[in-house]
Structures are given as structure tokens and as C-alpha cells.
N, C-alpha and C. Protein backbone atom coordinates (compact mmCIF):
# COMPACT_ATOMS: atom_id res chain seq x y z
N UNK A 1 -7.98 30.57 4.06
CA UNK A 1 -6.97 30.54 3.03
C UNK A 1 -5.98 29.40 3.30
N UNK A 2 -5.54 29.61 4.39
CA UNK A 2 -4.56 28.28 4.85
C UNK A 2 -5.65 26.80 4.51
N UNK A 3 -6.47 26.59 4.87
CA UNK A 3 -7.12 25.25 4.48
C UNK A 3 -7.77 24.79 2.82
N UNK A 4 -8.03 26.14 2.19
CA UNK A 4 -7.25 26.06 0.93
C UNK A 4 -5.94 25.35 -0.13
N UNK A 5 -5.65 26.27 0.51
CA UNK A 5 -3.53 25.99 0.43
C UNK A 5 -3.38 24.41 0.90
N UNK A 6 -4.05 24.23 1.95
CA UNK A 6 -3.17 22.82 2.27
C UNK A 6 -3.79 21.92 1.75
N UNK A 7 -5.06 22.11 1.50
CA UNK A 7 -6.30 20.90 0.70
C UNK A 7 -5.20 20.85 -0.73
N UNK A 8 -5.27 22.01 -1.62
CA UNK A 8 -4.66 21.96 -2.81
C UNK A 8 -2.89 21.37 -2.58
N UNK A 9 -2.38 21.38 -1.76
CA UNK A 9 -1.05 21.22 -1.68
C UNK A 9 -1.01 19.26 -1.05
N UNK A 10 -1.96 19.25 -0.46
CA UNK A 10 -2.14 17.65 -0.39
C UNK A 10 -2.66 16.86 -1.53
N UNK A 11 -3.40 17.64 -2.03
CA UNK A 11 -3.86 16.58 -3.15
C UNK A 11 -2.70 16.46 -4.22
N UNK A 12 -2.35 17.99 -4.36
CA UNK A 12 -1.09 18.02 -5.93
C UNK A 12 0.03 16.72 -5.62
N UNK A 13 0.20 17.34 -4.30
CA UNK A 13 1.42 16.02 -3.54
C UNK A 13 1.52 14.59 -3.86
N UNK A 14 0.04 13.97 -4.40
CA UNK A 14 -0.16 12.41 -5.03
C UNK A 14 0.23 12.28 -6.15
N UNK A 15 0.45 13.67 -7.03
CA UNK A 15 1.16 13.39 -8.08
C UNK A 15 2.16 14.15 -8.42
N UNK A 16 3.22 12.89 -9.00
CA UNK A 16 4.32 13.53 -9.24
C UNK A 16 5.32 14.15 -9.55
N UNK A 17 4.29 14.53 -10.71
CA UNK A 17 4.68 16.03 -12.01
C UNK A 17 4.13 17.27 -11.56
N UNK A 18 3.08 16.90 -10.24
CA UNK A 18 3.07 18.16 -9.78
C UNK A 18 3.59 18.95 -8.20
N UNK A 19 4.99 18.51 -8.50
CA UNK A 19 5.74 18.82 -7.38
C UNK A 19 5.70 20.05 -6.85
N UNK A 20 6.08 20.88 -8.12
CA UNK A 20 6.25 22.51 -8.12
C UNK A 20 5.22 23.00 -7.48
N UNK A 21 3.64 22.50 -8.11
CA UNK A 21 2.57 23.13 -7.36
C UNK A 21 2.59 22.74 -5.87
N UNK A 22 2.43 21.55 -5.59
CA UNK A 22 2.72 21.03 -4.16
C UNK A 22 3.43 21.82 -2.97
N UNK A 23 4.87 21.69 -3.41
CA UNK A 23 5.97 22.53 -2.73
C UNK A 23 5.51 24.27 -2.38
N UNK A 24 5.20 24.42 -3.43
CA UNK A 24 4.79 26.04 -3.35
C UNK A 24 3.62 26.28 -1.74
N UNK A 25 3.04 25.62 -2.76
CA UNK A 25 1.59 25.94 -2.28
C UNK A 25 1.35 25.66 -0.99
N UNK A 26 2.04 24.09 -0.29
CA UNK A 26 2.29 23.85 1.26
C UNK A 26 3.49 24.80 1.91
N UNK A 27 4.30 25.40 1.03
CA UNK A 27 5.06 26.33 1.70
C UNK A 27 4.34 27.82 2.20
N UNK A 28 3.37 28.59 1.27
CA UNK A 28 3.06 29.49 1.15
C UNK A 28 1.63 28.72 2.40
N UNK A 29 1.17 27.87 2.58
CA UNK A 29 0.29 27.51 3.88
C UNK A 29 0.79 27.24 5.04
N UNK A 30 1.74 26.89 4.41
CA UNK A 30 2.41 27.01 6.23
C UNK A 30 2.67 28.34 7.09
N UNK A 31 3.25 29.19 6.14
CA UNK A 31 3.58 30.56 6.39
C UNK A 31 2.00 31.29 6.67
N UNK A 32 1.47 31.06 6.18
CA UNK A 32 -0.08 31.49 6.31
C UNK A 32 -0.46 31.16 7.19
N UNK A 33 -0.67 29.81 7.68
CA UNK A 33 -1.19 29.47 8.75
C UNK A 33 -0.20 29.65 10.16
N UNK A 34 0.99 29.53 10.24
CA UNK A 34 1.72 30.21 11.36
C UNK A 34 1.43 31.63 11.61
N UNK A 35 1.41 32.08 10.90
CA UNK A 35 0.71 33.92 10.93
C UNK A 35 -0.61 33.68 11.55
N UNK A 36 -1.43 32.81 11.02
CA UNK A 36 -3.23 33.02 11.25
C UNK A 36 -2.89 32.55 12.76
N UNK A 37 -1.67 31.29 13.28
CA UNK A 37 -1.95 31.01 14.60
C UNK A 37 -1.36 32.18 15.71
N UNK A 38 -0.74 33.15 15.25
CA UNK A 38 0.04 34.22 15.84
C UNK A 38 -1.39 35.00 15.94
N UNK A 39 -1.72 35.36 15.26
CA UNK A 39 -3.48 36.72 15.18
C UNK A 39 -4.80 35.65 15.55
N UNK A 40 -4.67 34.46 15.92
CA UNK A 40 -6.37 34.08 16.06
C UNK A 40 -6.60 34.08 17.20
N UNK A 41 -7.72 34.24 17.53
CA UNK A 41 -8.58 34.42 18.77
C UNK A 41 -9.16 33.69 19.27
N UNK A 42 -10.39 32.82 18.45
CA UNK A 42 -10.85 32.08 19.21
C UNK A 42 -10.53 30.20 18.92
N UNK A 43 -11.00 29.64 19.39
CA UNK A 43 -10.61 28.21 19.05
C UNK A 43 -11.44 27.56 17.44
N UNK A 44 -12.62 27.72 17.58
CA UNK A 44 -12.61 27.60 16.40
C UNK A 44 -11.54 28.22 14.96
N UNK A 45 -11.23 29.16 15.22
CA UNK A 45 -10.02 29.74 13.92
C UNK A 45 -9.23 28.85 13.99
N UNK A 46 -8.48 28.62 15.08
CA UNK A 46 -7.33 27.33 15.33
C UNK A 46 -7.48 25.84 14.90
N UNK A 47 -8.71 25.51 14.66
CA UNK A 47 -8.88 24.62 14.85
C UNK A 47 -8.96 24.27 13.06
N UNK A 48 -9.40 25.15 12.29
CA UNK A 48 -9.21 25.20 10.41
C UNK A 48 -7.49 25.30 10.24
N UNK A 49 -6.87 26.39 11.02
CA UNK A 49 -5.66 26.64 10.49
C UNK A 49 -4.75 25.34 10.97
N UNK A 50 -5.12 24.40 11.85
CA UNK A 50 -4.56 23.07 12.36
C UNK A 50 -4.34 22.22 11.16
N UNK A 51 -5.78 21.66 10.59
CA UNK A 51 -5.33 21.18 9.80
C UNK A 51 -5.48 21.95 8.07
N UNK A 52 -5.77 22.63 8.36
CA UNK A 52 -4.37 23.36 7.10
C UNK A 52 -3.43 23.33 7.30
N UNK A 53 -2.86 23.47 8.28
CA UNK A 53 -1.08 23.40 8.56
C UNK A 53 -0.66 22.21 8.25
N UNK A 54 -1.46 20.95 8.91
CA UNK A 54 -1.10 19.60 8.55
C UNK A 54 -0.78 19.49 6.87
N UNK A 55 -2.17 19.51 6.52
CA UNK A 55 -2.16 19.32 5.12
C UNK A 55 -1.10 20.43 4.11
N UNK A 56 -0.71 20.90 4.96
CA UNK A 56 0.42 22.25 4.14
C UNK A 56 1.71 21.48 3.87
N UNK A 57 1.85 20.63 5.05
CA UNK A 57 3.23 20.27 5.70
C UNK A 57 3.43 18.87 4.94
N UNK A 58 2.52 18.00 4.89
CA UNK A 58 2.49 16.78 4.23
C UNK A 58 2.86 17.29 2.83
N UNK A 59 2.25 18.13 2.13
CA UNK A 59 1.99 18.76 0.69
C UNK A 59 3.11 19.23 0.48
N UNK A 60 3.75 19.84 1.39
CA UNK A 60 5.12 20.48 0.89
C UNK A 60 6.15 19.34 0.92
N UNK A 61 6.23 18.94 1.79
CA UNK A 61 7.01 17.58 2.05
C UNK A 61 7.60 16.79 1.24
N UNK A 62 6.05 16.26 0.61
CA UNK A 62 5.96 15.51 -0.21
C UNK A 62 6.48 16.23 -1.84
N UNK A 63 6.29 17.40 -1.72
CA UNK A 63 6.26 18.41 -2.92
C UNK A 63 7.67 18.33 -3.05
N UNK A 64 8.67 18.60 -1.90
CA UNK A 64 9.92 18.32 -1.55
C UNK A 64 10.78 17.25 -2.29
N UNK A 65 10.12 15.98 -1.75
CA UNK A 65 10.68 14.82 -1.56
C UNK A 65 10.55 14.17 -3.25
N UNK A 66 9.30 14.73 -3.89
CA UNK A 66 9.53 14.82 -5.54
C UNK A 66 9.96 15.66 -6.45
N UNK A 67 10.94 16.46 -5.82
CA UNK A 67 11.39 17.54 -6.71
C UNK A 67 12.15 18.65 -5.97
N UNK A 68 11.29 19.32 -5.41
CA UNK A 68 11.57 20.29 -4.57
C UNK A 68 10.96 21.83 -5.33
N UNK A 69 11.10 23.12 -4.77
CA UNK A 69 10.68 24.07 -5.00
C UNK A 69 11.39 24.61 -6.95
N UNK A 70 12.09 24.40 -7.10
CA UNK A 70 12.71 24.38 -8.25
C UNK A 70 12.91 23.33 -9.43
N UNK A 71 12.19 22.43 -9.02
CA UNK A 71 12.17 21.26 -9.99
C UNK A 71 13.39 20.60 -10.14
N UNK A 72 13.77 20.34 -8.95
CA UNK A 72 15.40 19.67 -8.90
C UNK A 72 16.42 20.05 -8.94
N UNK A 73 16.84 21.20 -9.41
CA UNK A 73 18.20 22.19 -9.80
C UNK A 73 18.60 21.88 -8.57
């Protein structure tokens, strides 16, 4: 789910009407994937929720840096 989230939250992030989705969506993967790194077990799990986290963090960022979670308000 987190590598989901961050695939979709990196790509929305290139564009810039789609902030809202971006922001969300790398926020709600980050939180996901900090949870998945709190409960995983073996290294392979860690190693998907890594870069989902990346790609969460860029995505939100960026989701941020064009708008933010509210569309600017």
C-alpha cells in the first residue's frame, strides 16, 4: 500500500493542478509506511516500504511546495 501511495503521490507531484492529490496521498504514505516500518519483520518488507516512503516524501513535498493540503488557504 505504501508503494502505491508513493508511486501515485510522485507522479501527481509533476503536475501542478494536482497538488491536492499529491499532498494527500504522500502524506497518507508516509504515515503508512512509518507504521509498516514499526510492524515489519523481515528485510524484504523494509525494503518496498523504503522506497515508498521516499516516493511519499518527495510527493508530498512537492504536493506542499505547489499548494499545500488545502489548495493554498
Amino acid at each position: 500500500m505504501t508503494l502505491v501511495l508513493g508511486i501515485t503521490a510522485f507522479i501527481t507531484a509533476m503536475f501542478h493542478h494536482l497538488h491536492l492529490l499529491s499532498s494527500w496521498t504522500g502524506l497518507v504514505g508516509i504515515l503508512t509506511g512509518a507504521y509498516g516500518q514499526w510492524i515489519s519483520v523481515t528485510t524484504r518488507e523494509r525494503f518496498g516500504l523504503i522506497v515508498g516512503l521516499g516516493a511519499s516524501a518527495v510527493g508530498f513535498f512537492l504536493g506542499m511546495a505547489h499548494g499545500g493540503l488545502f489548495g493554498g488557504l
